[in-house]
Every structure is written in C-alpha cells, then in structure tokens.
PDB file of N, CA and C in Angstrom:
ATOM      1  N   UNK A   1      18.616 -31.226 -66.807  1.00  0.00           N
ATOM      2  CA  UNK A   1      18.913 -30.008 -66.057  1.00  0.00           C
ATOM      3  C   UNK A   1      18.958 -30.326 -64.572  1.00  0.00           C
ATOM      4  N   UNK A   2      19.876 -29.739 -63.719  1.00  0.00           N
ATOM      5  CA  UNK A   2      20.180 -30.012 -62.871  1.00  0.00           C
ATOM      6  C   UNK A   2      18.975 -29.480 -61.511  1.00  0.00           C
ATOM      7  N   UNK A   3      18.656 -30.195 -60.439  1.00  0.00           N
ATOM      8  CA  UNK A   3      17.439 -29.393 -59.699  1.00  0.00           C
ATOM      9  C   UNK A   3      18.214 -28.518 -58.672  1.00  0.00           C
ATOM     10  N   UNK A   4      17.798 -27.405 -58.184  1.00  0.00           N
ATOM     11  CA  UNK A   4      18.053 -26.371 -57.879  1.00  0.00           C
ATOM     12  C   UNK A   4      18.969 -26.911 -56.680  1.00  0.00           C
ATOM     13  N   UNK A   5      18.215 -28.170 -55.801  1.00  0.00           N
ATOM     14  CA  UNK A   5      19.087 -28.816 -54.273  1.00  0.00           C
ATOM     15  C   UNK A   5      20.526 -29.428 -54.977  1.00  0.00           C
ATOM     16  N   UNK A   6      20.442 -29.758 -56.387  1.00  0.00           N
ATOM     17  CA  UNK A   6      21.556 -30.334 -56.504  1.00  0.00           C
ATOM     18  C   UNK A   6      22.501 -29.416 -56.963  1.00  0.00           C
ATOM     19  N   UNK A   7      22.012 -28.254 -57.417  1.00  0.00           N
ATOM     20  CA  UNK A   7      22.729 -27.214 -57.951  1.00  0.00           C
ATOM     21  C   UNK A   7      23.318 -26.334 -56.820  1.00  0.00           C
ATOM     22  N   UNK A   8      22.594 -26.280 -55.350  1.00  0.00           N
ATOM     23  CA  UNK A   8      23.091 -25.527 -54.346  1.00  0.00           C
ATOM     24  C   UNK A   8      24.458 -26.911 -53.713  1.00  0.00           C
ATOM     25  N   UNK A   9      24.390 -27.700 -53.587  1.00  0.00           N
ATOM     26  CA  UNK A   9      24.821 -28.807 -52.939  1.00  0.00           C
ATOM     27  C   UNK A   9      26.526 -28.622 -54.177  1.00  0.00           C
ATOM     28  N   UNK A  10      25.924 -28.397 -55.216  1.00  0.00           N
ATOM     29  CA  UNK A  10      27.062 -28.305 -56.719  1.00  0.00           C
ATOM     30  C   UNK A  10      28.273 -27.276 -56.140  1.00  0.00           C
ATOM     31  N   UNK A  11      27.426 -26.493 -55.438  1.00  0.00           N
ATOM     32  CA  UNK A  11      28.104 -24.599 -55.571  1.00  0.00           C
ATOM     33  C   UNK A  11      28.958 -25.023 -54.038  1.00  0.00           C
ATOM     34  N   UNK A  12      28.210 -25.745 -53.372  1.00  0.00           N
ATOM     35  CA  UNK A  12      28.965 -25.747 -51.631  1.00  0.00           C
ATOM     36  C   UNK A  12      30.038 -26.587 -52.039  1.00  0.00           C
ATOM     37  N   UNK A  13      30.338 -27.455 -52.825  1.00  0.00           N
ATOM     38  CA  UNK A  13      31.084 -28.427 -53.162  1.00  0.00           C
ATOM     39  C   UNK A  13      32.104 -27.548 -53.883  1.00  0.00           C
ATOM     40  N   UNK A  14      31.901 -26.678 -54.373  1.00  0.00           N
ATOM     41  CA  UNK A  14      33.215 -25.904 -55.639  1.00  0.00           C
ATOM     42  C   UNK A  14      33.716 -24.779 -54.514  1.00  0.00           C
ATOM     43  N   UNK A  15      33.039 -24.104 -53.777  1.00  0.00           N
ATOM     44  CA  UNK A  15      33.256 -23.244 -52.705  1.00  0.00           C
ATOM     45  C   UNK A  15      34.331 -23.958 -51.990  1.00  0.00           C
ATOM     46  N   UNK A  16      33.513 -24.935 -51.166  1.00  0.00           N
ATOM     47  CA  UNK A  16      34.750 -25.406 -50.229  1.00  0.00           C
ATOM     48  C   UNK A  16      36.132 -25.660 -50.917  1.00  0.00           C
ATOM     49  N   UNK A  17      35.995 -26.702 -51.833  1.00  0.00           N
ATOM     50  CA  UNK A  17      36.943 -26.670 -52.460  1.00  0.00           C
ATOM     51  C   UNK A  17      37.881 -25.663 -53.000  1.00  0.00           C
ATOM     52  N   UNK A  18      37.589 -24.579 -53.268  1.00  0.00           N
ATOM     53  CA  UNK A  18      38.223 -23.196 -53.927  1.00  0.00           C
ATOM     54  C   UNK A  18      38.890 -22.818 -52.749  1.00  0.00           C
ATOM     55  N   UNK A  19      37.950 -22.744 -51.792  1.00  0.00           N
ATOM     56  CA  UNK A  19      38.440 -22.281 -50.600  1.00  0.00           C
ATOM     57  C   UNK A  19      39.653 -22.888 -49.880  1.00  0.00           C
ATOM     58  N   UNK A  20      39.768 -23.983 -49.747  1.00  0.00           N
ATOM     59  CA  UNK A  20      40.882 -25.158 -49.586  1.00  0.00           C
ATOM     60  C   UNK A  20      42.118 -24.521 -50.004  1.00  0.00           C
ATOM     61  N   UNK A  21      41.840 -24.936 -51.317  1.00  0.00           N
ATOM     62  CA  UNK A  21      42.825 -24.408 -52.251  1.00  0.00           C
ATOM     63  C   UNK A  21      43.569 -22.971 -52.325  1.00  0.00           C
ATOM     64  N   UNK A  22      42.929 -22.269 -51.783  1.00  0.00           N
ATOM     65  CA  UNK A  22      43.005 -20.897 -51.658  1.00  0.00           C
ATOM     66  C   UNK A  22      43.788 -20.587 -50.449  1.00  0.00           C
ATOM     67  N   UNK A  23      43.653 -21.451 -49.036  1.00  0.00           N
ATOM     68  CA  UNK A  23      44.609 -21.658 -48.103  1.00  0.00           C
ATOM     69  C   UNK A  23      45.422 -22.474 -48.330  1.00  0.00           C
ATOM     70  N   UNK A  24      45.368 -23.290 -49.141  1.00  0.00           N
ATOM     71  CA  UNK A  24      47.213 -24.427 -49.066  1.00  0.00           C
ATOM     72  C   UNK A  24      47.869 -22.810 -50.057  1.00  0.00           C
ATOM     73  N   UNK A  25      47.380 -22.166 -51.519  1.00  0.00           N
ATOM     74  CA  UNK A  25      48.293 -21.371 -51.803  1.00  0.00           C
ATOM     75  C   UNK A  25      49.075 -20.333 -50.856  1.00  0.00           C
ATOM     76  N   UNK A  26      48.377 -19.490 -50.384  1.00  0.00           N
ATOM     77  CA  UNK A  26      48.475 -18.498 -49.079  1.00  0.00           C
ATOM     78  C   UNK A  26      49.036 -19.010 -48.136  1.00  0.00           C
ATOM     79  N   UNK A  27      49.260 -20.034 -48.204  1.00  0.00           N
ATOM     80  CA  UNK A  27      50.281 -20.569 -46.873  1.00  0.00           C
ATOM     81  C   UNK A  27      51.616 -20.731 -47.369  1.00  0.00           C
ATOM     82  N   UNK A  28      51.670 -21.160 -49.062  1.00  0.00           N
ATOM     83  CA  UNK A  28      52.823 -21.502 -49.563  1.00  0.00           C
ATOM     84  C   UNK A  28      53.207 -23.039 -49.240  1.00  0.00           C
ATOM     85  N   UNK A  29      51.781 -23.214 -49.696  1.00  0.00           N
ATOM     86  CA  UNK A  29      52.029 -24.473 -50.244  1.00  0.00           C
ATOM     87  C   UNK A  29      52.188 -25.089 -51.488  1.00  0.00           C
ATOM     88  N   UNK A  30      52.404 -25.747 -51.906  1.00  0.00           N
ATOM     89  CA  UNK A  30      52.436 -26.423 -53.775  1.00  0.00           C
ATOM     90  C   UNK A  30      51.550 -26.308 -54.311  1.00  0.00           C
ATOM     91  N   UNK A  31      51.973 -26.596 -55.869  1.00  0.00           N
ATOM     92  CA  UNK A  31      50.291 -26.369 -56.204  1.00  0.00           C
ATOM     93  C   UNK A  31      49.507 -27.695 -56.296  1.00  0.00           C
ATOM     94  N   UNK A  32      48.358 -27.718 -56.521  1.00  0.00           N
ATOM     95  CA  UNK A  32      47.522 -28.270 -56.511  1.00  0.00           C
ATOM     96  C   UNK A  32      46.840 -29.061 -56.989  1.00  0.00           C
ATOM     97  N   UNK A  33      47.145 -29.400 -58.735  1.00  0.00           N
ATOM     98  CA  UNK A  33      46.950 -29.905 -59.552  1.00  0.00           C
ATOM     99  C   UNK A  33      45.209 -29.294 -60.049  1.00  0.00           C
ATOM    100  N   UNK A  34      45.505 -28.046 -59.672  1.00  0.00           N
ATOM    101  CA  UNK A  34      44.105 -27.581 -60.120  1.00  0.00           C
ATOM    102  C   UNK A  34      43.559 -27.871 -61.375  1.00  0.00           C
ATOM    103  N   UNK A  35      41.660 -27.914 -61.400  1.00  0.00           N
ATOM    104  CA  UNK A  35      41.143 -28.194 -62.431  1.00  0.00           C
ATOM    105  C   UNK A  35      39.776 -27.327 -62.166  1.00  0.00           C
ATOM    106  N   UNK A  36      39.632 -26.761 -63.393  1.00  0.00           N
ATOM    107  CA  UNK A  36      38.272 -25.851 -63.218  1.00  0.00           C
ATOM    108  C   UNK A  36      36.916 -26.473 -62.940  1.00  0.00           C
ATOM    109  N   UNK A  37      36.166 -26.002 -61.845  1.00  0.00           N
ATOM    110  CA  UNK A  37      34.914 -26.650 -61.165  1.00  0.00           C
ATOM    111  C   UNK A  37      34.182 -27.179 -62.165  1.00  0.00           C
ATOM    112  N   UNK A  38      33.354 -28.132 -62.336  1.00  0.00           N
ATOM    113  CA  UNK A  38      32.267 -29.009 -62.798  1.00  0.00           C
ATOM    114  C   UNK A  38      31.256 -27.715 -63.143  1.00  0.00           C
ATOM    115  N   UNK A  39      30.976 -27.214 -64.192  1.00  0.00           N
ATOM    116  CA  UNK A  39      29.732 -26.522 -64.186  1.00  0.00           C
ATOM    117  C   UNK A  39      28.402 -26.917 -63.069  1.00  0.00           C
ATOM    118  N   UNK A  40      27.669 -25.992 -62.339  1.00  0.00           N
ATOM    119  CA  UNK A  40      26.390 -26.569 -61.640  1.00  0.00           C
ATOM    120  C   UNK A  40      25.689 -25.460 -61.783  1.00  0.00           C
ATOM    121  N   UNK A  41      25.365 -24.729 -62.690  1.00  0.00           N
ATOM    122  CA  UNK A  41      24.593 -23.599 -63.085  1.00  0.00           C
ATOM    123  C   UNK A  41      24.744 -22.673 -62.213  1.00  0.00           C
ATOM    124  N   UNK A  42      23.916 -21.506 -62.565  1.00  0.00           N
ATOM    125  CA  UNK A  42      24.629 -19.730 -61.554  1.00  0.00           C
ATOM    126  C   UNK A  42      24.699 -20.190 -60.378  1.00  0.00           C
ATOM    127  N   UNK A  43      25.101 -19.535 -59.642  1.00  0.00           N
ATOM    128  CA  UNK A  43      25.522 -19.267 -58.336  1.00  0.00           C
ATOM    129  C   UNK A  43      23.894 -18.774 -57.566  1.00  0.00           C
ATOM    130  N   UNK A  44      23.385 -20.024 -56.372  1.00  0.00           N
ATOM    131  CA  UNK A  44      22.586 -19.576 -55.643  1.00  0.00           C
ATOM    132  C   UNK A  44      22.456 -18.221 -55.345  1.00  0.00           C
ATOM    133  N   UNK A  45      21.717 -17.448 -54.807  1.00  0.00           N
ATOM    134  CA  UNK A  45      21.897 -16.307 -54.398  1.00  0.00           C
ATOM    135  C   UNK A  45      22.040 -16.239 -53.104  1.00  0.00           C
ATOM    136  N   UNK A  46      21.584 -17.395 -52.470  1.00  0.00           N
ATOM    137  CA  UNK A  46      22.376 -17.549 -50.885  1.00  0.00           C
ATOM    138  C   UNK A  46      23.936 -18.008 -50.899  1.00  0.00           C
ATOM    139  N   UNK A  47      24.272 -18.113 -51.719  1.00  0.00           N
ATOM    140  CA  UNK A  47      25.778 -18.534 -51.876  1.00  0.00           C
ATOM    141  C   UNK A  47      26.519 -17.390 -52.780  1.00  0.00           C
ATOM    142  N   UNK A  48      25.843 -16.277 -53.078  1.00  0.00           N
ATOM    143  CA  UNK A  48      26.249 -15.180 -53.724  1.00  0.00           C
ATOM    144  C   UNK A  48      27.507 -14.505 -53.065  1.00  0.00           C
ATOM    145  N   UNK A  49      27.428 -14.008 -51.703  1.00  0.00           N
ATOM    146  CA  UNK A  49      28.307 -13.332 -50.946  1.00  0.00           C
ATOM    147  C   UNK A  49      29.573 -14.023 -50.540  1.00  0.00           C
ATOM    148  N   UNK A  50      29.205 -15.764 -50.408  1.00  0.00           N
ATOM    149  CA  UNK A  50      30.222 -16.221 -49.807  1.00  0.00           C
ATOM    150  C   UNK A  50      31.452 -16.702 -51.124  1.00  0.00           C
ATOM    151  N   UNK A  51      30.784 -16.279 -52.356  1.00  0.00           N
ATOM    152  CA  UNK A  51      31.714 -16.581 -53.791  1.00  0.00           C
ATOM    153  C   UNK A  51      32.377 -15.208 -53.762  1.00  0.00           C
ATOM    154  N   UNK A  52      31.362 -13.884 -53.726  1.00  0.00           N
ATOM    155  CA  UNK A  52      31.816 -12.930 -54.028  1.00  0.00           C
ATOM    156  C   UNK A  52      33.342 -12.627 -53.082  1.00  0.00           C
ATOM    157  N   UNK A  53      33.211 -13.267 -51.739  1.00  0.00           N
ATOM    158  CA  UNK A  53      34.322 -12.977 -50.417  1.00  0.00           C
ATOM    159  C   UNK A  53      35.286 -13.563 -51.009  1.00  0.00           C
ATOM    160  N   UNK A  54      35.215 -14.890 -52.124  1.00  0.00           N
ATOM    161  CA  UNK A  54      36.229 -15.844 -52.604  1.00  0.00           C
ATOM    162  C   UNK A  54      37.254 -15.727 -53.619  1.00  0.00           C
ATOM    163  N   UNK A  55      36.503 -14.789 -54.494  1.00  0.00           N
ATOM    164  CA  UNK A  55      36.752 -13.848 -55.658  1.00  0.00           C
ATOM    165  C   UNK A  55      37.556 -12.787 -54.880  1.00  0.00           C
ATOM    166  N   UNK A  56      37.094 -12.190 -53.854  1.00  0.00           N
ATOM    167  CA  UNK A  56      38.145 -10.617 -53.940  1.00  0.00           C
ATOM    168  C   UNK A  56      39.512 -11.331 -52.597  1.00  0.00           C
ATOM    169  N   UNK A  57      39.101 -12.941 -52.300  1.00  0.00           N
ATOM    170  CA  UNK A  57      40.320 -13.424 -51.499  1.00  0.00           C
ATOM    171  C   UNK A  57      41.635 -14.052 -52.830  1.00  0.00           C
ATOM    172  N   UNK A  58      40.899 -14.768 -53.464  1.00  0.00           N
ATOM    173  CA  UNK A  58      41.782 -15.066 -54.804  1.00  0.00           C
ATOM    174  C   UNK A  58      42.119 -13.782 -55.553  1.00  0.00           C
ATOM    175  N   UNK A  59      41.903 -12.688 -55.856  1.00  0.00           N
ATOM    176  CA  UNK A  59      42.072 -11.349 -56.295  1.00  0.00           C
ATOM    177  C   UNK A  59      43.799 -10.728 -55.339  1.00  0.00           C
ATOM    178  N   UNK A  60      42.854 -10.894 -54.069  1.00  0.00           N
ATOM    179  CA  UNK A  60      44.090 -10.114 -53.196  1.00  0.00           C
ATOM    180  C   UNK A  60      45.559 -11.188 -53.188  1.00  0.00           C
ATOM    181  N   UNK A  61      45.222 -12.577 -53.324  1.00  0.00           N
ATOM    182  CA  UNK A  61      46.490 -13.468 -53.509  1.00  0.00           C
ATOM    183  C   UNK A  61      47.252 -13.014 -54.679  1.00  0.00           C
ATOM    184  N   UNK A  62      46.428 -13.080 -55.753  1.00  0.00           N
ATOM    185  CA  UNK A  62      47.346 -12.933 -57.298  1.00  0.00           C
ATOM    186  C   UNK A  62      47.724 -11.534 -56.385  1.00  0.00           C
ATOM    187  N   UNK A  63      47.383 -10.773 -56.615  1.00  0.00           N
ATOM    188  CA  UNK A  63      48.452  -9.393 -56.210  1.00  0.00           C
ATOM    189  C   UNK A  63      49.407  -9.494 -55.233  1.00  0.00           C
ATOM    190  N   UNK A  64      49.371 -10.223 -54.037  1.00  0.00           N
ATOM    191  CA  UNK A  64      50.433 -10.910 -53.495  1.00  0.00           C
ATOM    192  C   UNK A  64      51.600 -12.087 -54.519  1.00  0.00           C
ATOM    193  N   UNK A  65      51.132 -12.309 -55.182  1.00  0.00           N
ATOM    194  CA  UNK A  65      52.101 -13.626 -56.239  1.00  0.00           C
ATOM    195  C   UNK A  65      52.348 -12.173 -57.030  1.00  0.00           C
ATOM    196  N   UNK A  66      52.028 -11.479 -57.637  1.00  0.00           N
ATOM    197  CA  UNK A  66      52.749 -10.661 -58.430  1.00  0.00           C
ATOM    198  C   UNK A  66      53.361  -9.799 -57.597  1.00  0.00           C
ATOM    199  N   UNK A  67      53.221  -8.935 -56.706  1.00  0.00           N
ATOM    200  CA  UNK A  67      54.448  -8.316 -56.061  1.00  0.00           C
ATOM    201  C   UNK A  67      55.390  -9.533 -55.807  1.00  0.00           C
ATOM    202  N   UNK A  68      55.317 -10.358 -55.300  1.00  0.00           N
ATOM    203  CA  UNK A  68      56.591 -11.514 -54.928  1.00  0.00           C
ATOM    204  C   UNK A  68      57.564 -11.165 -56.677  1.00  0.00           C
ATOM    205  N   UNK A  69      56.644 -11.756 -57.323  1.00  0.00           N
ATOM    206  CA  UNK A  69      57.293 -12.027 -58.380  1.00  0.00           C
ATOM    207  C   UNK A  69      58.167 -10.730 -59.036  1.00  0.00           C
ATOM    208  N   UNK A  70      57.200  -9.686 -58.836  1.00  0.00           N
ATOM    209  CA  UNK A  70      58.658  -8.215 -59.009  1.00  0.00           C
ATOM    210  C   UNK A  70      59.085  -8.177 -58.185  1.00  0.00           C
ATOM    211  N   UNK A  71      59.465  -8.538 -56.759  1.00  0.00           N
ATOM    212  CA  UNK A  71      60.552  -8.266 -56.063  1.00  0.00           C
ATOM    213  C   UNK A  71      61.321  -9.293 -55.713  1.00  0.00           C
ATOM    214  N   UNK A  72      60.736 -10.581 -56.993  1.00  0.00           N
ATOM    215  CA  UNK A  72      61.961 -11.758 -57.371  1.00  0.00           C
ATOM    216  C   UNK A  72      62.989 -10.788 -58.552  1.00  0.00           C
ATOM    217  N   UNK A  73      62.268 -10.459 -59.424  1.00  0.00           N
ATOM    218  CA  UNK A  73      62.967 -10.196 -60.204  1.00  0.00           C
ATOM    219  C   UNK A  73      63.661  -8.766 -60.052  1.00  0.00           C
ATOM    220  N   UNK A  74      63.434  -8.122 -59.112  1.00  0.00           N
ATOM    221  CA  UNK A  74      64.117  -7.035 -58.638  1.00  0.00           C
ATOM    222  C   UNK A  74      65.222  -7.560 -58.466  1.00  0.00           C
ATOM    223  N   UNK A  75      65.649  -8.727 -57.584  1.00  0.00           N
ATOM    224  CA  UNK A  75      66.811  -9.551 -56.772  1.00  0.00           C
ATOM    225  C   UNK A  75      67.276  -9.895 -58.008  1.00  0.00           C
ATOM    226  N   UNK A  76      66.841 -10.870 -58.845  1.00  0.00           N
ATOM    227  CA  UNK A  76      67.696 -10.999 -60.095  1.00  0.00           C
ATOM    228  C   UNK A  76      68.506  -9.853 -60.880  1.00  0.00           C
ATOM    229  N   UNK A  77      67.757  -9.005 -61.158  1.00  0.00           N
ATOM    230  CA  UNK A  77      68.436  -7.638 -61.850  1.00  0.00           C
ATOM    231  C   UNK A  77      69.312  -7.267 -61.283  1.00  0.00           C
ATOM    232  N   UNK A  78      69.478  -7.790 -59.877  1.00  0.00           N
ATOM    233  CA  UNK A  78      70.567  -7.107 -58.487  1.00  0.00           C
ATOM    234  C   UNK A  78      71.610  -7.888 -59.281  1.00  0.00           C
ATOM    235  N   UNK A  79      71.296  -8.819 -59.184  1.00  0.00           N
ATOM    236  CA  UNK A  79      72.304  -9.588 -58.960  1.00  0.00           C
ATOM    237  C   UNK A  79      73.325  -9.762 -60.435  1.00  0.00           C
ATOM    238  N   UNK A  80      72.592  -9.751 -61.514  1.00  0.00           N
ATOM    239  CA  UNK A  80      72.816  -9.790 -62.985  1.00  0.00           C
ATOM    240  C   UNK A  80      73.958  -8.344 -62.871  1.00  0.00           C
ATOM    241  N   UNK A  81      73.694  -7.365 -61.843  1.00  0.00           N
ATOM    242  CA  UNK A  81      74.450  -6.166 -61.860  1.00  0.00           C
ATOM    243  C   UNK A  81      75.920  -6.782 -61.420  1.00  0.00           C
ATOM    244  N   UNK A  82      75.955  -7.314 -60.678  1.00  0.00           N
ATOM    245  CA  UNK A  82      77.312  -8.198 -59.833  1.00  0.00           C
ATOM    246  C   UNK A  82      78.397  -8.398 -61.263  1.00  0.00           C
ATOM    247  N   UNK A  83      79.501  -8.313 -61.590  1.00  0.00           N
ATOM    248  CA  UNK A  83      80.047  -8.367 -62.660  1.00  0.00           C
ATOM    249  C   UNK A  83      80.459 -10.116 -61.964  1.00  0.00           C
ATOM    250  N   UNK A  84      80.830 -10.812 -63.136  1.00  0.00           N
ATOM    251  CA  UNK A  84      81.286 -12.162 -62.813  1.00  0.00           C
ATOM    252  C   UNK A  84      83.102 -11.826 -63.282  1.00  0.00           C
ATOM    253  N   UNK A  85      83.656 -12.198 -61.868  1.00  0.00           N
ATOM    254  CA  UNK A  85      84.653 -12.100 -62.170  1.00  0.00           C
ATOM    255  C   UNK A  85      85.695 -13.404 -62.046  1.00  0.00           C
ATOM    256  N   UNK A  86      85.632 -14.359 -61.754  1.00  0.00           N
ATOM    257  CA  UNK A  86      85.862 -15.816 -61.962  1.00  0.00           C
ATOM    258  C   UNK A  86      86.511 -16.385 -60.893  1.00  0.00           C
ATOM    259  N   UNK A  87      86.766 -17.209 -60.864  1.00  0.00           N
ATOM    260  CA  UNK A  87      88.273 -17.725 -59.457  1.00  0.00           C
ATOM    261  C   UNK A  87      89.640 -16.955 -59.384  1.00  0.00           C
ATOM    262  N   UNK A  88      89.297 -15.585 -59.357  1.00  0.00           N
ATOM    263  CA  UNK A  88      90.966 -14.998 -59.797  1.00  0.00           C
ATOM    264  C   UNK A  88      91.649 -15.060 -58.566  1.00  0.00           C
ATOM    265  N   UNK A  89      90.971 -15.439 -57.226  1.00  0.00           N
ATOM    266  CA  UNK A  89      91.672 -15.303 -56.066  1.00  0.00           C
ATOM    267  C   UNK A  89      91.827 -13.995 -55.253  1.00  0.00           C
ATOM    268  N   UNK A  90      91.260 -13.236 -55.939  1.00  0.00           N
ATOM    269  CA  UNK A  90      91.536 -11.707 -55.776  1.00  0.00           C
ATOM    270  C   UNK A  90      90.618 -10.880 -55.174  1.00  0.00           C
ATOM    271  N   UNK A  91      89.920 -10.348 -53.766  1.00  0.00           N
ATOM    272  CA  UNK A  91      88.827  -9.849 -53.460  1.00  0.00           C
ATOM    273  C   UNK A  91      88.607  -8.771 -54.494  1.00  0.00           C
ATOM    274  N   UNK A  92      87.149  -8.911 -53.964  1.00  0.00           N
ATOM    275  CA  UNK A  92      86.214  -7.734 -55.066  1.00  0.00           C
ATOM    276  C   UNK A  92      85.140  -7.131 -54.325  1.00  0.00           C
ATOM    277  N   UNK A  93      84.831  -5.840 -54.758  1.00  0.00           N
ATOM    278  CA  UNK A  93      83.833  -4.818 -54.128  1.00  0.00           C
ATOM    279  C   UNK A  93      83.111  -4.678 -54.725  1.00  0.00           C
ATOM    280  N   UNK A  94      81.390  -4.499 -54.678  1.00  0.00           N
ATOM    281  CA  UNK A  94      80.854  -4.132 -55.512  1.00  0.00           C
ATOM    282  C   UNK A  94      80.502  -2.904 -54.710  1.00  0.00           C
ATOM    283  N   UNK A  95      80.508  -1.846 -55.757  1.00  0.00           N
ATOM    284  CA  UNK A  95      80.430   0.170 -54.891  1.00  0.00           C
ATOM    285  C   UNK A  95      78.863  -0.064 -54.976  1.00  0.00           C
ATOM    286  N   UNK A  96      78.035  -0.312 -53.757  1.00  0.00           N
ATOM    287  CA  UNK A  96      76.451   0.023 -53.793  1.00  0.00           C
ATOM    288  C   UNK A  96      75.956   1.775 -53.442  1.00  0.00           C
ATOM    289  N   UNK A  97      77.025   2.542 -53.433  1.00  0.00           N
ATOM    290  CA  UNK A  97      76.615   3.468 -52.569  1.00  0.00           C
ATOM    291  C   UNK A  97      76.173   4.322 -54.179  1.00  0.00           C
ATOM    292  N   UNK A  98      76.281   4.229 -54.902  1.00  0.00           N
ATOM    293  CA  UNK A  98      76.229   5.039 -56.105  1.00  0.00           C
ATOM    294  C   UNK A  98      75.061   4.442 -56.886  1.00  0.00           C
TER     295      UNK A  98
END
C-alpha cells in the first residue's frame, strides 16, 4: 500500500499532467496519446479543490468539442443541401433566402 507522501506526490503528478493536457487541447492542439493516470489511491483532501477545478475545466471543454462538432455538422448538412451539378459550364444559384 502506497504511504500517504507517496500518494500526495501520486495525485500532484496526475494533476499536473491532466492539466497540461487540458491546455495543449483548449488551445487546439493534437491529441495526446492519452492514457488513464496510474491509480495512487483517493484524492488528498488538500488536493480535493484543485481536481474538483480540473473536472468542471475538462467538463466545460467537452461542451466546447461538442458544440464545435454540431456546428461542424450543421456546415455539412449546408452543404449536402448544395445540389451537385457537375462541369456543365453553366452558372448556378443556390435560392438561400427561402
């Protein structure tokens, strides 16, 4: 079993790291080759608040990646509307006003 200094030392080590990670995403950066933290037993309780801040910062990202992602696929549906009309040489309108 792990002793409590190595278990706080465990938690600062997965923190920072999360945290890292949490700014290269939010910046739009690549991913990461993420891998889920090393177990180091519960969460100190002096390290309680600064997980809990980490949790509702990774929380507020996914809801940022999912609006992106419906208003990717909003643009697709746009566009899927566009009829394909081929090399006919011939201008074309699409009526948006309707």
């Amino acid at each position: 079993m792990a002793s409590a200094e190595s278990s706080y030392a465990g938690w600062i080590e997965i923190l920072d790291r999360l945290e890292r990670e949490l700014a290269v995403a939010v910046s739009g950066g690549g991913p990461t080759g993420w891998a889920p933290p090393e177990p180091s037993g519960p969460v100190p309780a002096e390290l309680r608040e600064r997980a809990e801040r980490l949790l509702d910062a990774q929380r507020e990202s996914l809801d940022m990646v999912l609006a992106a992602r419906l208003d990717a696929a909003r643009h697709l549906n746009a566009l899927r509307a566009v009829p394909d009309v081929g090399l006919s040489g011939r201008p074309h309108y699409l009526d948006v006003t309707g």
